[in-house]
Protein backbone atom coordinates (compact mmCIF):
# COMPACT_ATOMS: atom_id res chain seq x y z
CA UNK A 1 -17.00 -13.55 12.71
CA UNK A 2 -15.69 -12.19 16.11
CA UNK A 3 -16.00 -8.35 17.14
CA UNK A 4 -12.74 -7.61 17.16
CA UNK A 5 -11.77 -9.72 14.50
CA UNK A 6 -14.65 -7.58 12.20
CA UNK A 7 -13.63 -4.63 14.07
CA UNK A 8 -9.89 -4.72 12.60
CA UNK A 9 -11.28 -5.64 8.87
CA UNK A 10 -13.78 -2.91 8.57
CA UNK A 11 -11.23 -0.72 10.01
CA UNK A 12 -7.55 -1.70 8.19
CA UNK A 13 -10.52 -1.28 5.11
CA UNK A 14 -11.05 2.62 5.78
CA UNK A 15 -7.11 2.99 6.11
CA UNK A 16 -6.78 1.37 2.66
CA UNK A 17 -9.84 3.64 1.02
CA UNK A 18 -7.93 6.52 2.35
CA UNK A 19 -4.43 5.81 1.22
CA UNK A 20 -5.43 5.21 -2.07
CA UNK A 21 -5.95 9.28 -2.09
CA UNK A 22 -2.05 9.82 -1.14
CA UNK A 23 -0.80 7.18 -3.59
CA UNK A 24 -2.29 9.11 -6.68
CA UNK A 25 -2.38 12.67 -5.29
CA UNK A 26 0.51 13.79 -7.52
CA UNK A 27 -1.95 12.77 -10.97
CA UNK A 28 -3.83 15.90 -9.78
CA UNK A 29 -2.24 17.95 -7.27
CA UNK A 30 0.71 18.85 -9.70
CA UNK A 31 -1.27 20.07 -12.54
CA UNK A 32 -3.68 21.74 -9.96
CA UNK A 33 -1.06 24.00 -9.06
CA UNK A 34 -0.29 24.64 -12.60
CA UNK A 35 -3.43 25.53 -13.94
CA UNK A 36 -3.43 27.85 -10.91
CA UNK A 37 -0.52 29.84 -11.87
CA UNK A 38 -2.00 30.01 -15.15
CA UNK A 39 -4.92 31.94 -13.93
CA UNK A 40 -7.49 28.49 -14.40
CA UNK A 41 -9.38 27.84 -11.21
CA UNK A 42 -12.16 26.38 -12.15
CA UNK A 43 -10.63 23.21 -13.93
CA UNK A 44 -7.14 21.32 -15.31
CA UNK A 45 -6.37 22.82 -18.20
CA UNK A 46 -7.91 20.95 -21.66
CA UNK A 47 -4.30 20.10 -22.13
CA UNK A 48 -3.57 18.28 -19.06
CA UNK A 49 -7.38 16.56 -18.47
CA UNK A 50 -5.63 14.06 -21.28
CA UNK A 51 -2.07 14.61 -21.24
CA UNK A 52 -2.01 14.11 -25.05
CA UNK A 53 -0.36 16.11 -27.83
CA UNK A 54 -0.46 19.79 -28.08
CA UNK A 55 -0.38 21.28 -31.68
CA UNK A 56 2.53 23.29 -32.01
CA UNK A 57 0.25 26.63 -33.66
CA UNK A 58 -1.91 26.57 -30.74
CA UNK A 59 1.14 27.36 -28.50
CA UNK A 60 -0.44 26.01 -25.70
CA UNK A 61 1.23 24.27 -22.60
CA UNK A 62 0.68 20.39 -21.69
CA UNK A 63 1.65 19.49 -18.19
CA UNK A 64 1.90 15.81 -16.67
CA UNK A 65 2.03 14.86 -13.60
CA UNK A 66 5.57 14.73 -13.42
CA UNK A 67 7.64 16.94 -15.94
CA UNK A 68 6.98 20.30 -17.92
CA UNK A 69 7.18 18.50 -21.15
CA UNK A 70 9.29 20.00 -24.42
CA UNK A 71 7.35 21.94 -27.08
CA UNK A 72 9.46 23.43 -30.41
CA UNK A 73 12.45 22.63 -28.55
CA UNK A 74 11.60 24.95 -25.63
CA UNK A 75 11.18 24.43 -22.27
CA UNK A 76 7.41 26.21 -21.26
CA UNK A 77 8.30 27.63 -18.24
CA UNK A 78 5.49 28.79 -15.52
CA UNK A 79 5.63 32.80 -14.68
CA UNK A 80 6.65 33.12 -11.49
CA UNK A 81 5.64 36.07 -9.53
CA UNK A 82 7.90 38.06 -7.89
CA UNK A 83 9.87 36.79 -4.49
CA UNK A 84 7.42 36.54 -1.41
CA UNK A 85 8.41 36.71 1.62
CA UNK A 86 6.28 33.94 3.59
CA UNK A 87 7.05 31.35 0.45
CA UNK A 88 10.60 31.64 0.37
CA UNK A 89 10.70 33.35 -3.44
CA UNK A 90 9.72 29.93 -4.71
CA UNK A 91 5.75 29.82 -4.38
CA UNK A 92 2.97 32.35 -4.20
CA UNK A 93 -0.79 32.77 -3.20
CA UNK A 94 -2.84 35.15 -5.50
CA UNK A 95 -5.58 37.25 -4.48
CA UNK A 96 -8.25 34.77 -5.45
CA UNK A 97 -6.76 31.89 -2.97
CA UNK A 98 -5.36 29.66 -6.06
CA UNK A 99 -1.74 28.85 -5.66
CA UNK A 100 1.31 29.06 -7.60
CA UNK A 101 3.98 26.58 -7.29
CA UNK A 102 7.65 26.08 -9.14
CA UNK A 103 6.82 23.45 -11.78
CA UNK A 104 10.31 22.54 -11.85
CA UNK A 105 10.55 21.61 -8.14
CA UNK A 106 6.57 19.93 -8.33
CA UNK A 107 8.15 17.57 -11.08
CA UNK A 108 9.98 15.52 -8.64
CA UNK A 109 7.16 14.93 -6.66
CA UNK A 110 6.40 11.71 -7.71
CA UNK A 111 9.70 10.26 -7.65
CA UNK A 112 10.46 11.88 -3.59
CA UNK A 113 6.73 9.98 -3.11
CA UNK A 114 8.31 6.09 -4.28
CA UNK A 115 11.53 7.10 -2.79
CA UNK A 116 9.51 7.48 0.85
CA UNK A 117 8.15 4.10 0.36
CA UNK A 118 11.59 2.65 -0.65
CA UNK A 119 12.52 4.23 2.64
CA UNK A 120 9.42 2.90 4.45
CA UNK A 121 10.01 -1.07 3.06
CA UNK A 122 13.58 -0.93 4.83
CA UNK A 123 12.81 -0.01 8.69
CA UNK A 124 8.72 -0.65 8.82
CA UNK A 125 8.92 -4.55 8.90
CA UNK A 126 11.50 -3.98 11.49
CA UNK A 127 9.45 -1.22 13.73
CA UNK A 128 6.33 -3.49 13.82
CA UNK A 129 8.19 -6.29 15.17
CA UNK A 130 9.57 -4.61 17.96
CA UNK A 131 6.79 -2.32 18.69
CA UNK A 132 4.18 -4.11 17.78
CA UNK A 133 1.68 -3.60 14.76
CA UNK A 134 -1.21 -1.28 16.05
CA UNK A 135 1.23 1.23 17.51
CA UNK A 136 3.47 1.78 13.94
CA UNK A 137 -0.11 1.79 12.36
CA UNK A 138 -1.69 4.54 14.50
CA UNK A 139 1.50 6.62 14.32
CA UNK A 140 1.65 6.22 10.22
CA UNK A 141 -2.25 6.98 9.79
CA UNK A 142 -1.72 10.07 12.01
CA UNK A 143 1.15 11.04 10.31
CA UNK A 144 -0.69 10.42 6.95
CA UNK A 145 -3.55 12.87 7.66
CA UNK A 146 -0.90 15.72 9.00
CA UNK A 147 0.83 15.61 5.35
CA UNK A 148 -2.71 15.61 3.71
CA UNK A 149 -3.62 18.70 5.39
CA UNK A 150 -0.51 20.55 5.60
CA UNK A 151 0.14 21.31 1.81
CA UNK A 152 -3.55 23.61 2.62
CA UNK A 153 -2.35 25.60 4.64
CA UNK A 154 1.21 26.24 4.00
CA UNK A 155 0.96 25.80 0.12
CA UNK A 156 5.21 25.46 -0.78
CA UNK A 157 7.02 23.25 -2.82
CA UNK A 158 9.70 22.26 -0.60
CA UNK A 159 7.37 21.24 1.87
CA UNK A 160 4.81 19.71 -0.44
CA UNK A 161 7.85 17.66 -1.69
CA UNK A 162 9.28 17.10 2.26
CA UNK A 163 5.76 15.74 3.07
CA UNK A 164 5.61 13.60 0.16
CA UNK A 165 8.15 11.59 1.38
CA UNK A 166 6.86 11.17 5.14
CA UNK A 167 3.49 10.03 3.38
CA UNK A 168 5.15 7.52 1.32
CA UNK A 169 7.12 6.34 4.41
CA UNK A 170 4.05 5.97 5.97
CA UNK A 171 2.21 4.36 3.10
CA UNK A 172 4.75 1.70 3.00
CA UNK A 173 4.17 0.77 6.91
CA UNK A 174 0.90 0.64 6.48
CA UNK A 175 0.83 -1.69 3.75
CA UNK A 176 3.14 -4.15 6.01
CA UNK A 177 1.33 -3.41 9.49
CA UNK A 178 -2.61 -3.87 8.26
CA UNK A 179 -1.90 -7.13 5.59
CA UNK A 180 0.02 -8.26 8.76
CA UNK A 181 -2.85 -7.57 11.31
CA UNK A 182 -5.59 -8.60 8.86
CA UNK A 183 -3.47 -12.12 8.09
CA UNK A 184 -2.95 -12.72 11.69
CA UNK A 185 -6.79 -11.78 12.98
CA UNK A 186 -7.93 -14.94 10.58
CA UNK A 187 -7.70 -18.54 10.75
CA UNK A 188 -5.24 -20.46 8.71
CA UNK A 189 -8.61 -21.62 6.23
CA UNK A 190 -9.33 -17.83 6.19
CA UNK A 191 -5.95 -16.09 5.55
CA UNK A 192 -7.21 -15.70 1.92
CA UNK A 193 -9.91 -12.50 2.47
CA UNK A 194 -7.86 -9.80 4.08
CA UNK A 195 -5.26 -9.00 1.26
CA UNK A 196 -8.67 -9.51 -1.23
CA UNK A 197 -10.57 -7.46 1.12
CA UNK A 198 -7.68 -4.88 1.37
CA UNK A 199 -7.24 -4.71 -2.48
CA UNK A 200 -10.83 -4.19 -2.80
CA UNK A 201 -10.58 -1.50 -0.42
CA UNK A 202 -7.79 0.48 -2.36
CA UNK A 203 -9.19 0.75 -5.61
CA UNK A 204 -12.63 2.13 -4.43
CA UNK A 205 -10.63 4.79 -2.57
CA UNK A 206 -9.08 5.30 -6.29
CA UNK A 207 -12.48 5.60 -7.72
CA UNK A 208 -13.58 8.02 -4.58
CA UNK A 209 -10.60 10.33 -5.74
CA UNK A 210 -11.55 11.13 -9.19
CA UNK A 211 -14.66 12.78 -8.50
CA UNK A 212 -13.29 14.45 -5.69
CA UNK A 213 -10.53 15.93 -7.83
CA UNK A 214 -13.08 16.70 -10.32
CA UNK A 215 -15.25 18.96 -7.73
CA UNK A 216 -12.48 20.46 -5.80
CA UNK A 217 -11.16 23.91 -7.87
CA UNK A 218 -8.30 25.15 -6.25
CA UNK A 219 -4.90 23.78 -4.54
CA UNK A 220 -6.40 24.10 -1.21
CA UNK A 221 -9.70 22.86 -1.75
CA UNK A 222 -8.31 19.29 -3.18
CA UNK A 223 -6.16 18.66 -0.16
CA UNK A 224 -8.48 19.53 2.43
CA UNK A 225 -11.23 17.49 0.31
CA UNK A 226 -8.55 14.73 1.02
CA UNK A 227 -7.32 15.34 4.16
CA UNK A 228 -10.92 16.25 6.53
CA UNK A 229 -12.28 12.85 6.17
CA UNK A 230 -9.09 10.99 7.10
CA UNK A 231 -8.65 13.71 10.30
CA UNK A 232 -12.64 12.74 10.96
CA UNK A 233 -11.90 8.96 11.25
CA UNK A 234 -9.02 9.27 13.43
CA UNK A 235 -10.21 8.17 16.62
CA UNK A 236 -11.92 4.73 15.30
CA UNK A 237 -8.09 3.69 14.45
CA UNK A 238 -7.68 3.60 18.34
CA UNK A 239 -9.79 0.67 19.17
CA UNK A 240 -7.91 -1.37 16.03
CA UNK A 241 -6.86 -4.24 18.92
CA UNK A 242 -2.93 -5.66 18.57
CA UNK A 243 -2.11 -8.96 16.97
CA UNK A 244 -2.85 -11.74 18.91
CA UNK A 245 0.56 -13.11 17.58
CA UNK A 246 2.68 -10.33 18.52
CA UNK A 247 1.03 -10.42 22.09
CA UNK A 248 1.95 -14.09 22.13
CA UNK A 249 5.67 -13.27 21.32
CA UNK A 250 5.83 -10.45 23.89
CA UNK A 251 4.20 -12.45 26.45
CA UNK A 252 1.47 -9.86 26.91
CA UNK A 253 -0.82 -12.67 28.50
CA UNK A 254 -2.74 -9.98 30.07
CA UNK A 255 -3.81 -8.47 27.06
CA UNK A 256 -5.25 -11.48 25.82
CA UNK A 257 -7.13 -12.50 28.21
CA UNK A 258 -8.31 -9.10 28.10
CA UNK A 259 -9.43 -9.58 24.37
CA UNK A 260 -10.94 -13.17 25.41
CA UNK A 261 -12.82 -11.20 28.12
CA UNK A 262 -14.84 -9.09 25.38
CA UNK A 263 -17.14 -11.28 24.17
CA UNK A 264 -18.20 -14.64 24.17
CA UNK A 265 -17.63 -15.09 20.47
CA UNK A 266 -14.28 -13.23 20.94
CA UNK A 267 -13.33 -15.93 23.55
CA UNK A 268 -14.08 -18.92 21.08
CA UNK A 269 -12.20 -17.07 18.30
CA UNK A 270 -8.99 -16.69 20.04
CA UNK A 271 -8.77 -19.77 21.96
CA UNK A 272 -8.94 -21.61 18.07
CA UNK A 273 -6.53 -18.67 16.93
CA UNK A 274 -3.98 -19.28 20.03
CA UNK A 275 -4.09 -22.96 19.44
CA UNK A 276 -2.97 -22.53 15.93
CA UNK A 277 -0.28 -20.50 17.11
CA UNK A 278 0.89 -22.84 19.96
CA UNK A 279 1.05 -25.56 17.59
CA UNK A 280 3.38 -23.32 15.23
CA UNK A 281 5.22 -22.61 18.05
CA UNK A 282 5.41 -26.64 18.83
CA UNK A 283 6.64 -27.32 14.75
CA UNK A 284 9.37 -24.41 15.37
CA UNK A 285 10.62 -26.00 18.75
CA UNK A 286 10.96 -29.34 17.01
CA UNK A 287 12.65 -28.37 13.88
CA UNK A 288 14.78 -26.38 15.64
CA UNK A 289 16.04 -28.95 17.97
CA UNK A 290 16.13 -31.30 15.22
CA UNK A 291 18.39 -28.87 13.40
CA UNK A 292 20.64 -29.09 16.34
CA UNK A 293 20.46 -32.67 17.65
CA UNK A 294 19.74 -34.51 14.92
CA UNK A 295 16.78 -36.15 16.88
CA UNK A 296 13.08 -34.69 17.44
CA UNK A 297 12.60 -33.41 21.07
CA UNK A 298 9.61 -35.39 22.64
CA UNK A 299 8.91 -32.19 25.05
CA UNK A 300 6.19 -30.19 23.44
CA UNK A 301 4.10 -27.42 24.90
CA UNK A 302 0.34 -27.19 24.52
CA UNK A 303 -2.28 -24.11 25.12
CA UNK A 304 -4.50 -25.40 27.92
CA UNK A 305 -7.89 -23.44 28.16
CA UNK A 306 -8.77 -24.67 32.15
CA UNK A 307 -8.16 -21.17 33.77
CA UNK A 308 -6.54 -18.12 33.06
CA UNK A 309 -3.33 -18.69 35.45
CA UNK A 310 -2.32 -21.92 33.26
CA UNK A 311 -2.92 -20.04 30.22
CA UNK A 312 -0.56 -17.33 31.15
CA UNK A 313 2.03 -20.38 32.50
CA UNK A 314 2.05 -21.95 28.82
CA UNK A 315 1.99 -18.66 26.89
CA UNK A 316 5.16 -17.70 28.72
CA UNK A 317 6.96 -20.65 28.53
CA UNK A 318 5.70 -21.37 24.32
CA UNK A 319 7.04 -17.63 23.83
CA UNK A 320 10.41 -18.56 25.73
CA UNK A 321 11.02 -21.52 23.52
CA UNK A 322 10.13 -19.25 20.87
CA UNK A 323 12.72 -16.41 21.69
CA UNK A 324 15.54 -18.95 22.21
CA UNK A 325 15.20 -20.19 19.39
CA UNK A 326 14.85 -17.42 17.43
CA UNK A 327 18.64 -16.93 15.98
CA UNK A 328 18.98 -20.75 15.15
CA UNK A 329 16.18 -20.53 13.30
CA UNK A 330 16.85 -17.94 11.25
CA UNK A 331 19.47 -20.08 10.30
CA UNK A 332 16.40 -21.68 7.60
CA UNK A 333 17.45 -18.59 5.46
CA UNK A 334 20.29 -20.61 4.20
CA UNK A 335 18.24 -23.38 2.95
CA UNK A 336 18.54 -23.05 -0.96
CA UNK A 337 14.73 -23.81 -1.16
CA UNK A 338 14.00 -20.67 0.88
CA UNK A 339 16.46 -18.77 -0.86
CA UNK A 340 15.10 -20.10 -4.53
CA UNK A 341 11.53 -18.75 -3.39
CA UNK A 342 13.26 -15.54 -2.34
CA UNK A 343 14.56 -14.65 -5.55
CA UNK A 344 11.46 -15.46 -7.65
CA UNK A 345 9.23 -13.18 -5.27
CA UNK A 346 11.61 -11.00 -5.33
CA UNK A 347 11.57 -11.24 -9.42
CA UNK A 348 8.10 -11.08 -9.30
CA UNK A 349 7.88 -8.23 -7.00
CA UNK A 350 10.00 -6.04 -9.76
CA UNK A 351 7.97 -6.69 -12.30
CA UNK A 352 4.81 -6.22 -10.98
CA UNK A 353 6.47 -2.70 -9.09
CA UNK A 354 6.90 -1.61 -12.93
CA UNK A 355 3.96 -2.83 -14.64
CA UNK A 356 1.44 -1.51 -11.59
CA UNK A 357 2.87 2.06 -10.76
CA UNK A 358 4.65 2.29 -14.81
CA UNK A 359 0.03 2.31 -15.42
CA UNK A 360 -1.39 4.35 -12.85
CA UNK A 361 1.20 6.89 -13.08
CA UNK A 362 0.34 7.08 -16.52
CA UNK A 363 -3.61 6.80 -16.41
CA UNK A 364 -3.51 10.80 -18.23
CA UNK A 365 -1.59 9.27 -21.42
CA UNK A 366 -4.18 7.60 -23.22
CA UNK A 367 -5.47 10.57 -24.46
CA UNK A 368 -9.01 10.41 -21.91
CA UNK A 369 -9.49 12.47 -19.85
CA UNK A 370 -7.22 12.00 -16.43
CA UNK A 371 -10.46 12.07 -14.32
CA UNK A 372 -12.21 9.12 -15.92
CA UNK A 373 -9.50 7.49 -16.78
CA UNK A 374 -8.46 7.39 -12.79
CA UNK A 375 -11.99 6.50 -12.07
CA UNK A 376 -11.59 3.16 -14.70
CA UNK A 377 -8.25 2.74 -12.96
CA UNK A 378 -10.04 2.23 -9.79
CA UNK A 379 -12.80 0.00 -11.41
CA UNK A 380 -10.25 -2.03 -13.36
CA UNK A 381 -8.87 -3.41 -9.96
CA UNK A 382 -12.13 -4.20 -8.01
CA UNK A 383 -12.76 -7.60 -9.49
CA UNK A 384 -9.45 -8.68 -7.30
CA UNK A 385 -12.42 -9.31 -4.22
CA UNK A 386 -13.13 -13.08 -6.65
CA UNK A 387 -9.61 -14.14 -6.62
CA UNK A 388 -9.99 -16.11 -3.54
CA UNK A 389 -12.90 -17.93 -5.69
CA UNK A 390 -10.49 -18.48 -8.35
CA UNK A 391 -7.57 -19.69 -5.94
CA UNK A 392 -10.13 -22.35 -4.35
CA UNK A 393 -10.73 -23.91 -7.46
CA UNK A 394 -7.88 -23.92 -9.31
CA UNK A 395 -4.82 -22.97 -7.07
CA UNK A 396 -2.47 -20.58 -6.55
CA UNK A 397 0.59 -21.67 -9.18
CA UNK A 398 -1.80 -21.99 -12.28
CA UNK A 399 -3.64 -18.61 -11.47
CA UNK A 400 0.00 -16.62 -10.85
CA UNK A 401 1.16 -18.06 -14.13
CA UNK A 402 -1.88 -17.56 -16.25
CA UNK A 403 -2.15 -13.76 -14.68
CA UNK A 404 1.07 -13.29 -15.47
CA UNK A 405 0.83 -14.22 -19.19
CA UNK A 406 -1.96 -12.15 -19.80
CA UNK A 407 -0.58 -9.31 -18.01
CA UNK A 408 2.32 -9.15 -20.63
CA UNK A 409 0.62 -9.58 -23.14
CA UNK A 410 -2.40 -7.08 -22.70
CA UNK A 411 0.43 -4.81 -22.18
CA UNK A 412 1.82 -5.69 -25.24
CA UNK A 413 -1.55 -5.46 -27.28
CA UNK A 414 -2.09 -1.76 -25.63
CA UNK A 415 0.97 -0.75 -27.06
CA UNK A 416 0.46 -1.96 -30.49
CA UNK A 417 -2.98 -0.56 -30.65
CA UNK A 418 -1.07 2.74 -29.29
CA UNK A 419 1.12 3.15 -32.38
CA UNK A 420 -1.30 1.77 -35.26
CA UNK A 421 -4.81 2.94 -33.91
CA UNK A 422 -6.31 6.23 -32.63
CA UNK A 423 -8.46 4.72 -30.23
CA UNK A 424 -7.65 5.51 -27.04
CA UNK A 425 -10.83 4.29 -25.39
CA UNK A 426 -9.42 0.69 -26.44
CA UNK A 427 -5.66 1.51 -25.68
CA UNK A 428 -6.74 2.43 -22.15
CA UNK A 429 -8.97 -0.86 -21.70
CA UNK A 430 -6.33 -3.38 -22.71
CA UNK A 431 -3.99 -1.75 -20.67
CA UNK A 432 -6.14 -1.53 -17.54
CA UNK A 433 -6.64 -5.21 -18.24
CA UNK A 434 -3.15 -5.91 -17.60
CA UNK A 435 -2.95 -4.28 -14.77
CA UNK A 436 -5.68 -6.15 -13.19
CA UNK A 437 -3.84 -8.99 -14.18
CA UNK A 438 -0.72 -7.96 -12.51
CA UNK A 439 -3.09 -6.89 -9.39
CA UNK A 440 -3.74 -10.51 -9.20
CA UNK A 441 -0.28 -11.68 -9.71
CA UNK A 442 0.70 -9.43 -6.36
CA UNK A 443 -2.28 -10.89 -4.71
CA UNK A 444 -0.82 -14.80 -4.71
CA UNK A 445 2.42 -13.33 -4.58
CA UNK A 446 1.38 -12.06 -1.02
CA UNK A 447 -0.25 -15.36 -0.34
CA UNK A 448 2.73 -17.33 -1.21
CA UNK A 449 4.61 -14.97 1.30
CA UNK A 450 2.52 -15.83 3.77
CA UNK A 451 2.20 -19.67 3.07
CA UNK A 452 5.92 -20.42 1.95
CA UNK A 453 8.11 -19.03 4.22
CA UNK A 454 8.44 -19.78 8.30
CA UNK A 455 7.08 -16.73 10.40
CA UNK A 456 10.00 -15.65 11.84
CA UNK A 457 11.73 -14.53 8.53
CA UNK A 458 8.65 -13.57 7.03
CA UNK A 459 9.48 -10.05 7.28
CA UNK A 460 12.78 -10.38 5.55
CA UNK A 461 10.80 -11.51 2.31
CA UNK A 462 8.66 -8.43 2.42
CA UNK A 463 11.50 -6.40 2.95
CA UNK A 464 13.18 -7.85 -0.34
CA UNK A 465 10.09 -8.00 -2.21
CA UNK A 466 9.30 -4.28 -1.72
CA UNK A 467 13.18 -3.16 -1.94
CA UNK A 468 13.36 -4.44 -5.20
CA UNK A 469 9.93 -3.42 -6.25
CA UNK A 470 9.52 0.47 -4.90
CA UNK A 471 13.69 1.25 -5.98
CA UNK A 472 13.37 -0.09 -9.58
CA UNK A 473 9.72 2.32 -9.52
């Protein structure tokens, strides 16, 4: 493996471990607020550790993570202080440093978080193709760390809800820059490991949160537990390098010879990874012209290696054909085979949005307690890192169907173990099961992205895919 080709894995990895913390902030950042106001600081109220019944003679309250739920038909309300000046009359900060929130306003937390990554899925395939990858992804991890950090220090609903939405904007082009980077840093044989490696990534930043939610007692003290580490690993984002095929289409020759100039093994790396590229940009000259003529065009353009100046001659006139052609072949989006792909990702993408999120929002409600039952959440997803063993041996149509099936139907078996057992250790497992399931299902799903549809319209697939997904969520 190359330098910088390690250097972007290792890196896109710590952005994933870290966003994992924003993703599921709300299971513990609403209720931390709550059992503030309620004069608790030292832990979530009994109620909300499970999110399970309350018994009506014990009057007590049960918050989730997103409503103030109904109890003898009334609605438990939190006592508000009186009107402060620096919170707006909304929010307070007692004496001890705990902090007291609206409940009614912290409820929509969640739902302003999805609608930021709706948001984010409509303009972020769009930014990083004019702007280029590594700059969208250095702006969105910087803004990610200021919304951390900020609900610390100026502890308001408004603005925790405000922020909420930039993070999930943020979220969302990161997701599309980094499995963009990591796909296009990789050989064609190799495109396999960076989602895996990504995946993997996320879920032990899901397992990193629970204890840290556990340990942390106060409002403050959970988001700046979140946000210091991300602010501390700032600077290694910097030397993330740009993707060699964005360079290629911007005719930044310059900065790839630069990147060939780093290291010996870097050279060898991207003179195999440029001569992939040429010869994608070769198959997209030809089908374009044979679009238009009818007959194949015997011009093609190859990536000499001789000496830098040729190498900047051919990279200039490959990205030219490329550009040119650009509109026309677009045109491939009316192809009903393209379009008959679309809509099945685009199925798929739905129902693995509501299966996914419809779990891990819901991780308090099988009556364990929230923290280990985020920390199995986490677990439940790292065996995603031996898909790629499982696609080499058997394919990616068999393994989407089969994961699939038993997605649905460990779904199905949690719920019927909900209603005629009281185990919730089991109710939990089964569901967690098909959710790994699922995780696998979005894993070829993201393959078949990549593989299946022609570069250039690549980005309108995620777009639909993630539309569809994040707005039914």
């Amino acid at each position: 493996m190359a330098p910088l080709q390690f250097a972007v894995y290792w890196r896109l990895a710590l952005i994933f471990f870290f966003m994992a913390f924003l993703f599921f902030l709300d299971l513990f950042a609403v209720s931390r607020a709550t059992s503030s106001c309620n004069n608790v600081p030292g832990e979530l109220p009994a109620a909300s550790r499970t999110f399970g019944e309350v018994s009506s003679s014990a009057h007590t309250q049960n918050w989730t993570t997103w409503e103030v739920r109904e109890v003898n038909g009334s609605l438990l309300q939190v006592l508000l202080p009186q009107q402060d000046e620096i919170t707006g009359g909304n929010d307070t900060e007692r004496e001890n440093g705990t902090v007291c929130m609206d409940s009614e306003v912290m409820s929509y937390s969640q739902t302003i978080y999805m609608t930021g990554l709706l948001l984010g899925s409509l303009f972020g395939g769009a930014l990083s193709d004019r702007y280029g990858k590594r700059a969208v992804l250095l702006v969105c991890v910087c803004v990610n760390a200021v919304t951390a950090v900020l609900p610390a220090v100026l502890p308001h609903a408004l603005l925790f809800l405000t922020l909420r939405c930039l993070a999930g904007v943020s979220c969302c082009c990161i997701n599309i820059c980094s499995f963009s980077l990591g796909v296009e840093w990789s050989l064609p044989r190799y495109r396999i490991w960076p989602p895996a490696l990504l995946s993997f990534s996320f879920s032990l930043g899901m397992m990193a949160l629970a204890p840290l939610a556990y340990l942390t007692h106060t409002w403050t003290q959970l988001h700046l537990a979140l946000a210091v580490p991300q602010i501390l690993c700032l600077p290694l984002y910097y030397s993330i390098p740009e993707s060699p095929h964005w360079l290629l289409l911007k005719r930044r020759a310059e900065t790839l010879e630069g990147y060939r100039r780093h290291s010996p093994e870097d050279k060898r790396f991207l003179d195999l990874l440029l001569d992939t590229e040429a010869k994608d940009l070769q198959e997209v000259h030809l089908e374009t012209h044979t679009l238009e003529t009818g007959t194949p065009d015997s011009e093609t353009h190859t990536l000499e290696t001789g000496t830098p100046d040729s190498e900047t001659h051919t990279l200039k006139a490959d990205t030219q054909t490329w550009e040119e052609h650009t509109l026309s072949h677009c045109g491939h989006m009316r192809s009903p085979t393209i379009l008959l792909r679309l809509v099945i990702l685009s199925y798929i993408g739905l129902a693995s949005a509501l299966t996914y999120y419809g779990i891990c929002m819901n991780v308090g409600r099988f009556g364990v307690d929230v923290f280990l039952a985020q920390f199995f959440s986490g677990l439940s997803e790292a065996p995603c890192l031996l898909v790629p063993f499982l696609l080499a041996r058997w394919g990616r149509r068999p393994i989407s169907m089969l994961s699939l099936f038993l997605s649905g139907s460990f779904c199905l078996l949690s719920l019927l173990a909900s209603r005629f057992y009281a185990v919730p250790g089991l109710v939990m497992t089964l569901a967690l099961v098909g959710k790994l399931c699922m995780q696998t299902t979005v894993f070829v799903s993201v393959l078949y992205g990549i593989e299946l549809f022609p570069t250039l319209i690549r980005s309108v697939w995620a777009w639909c895919v993630c539309v569809t997904g994040w707005a039914v969520s």
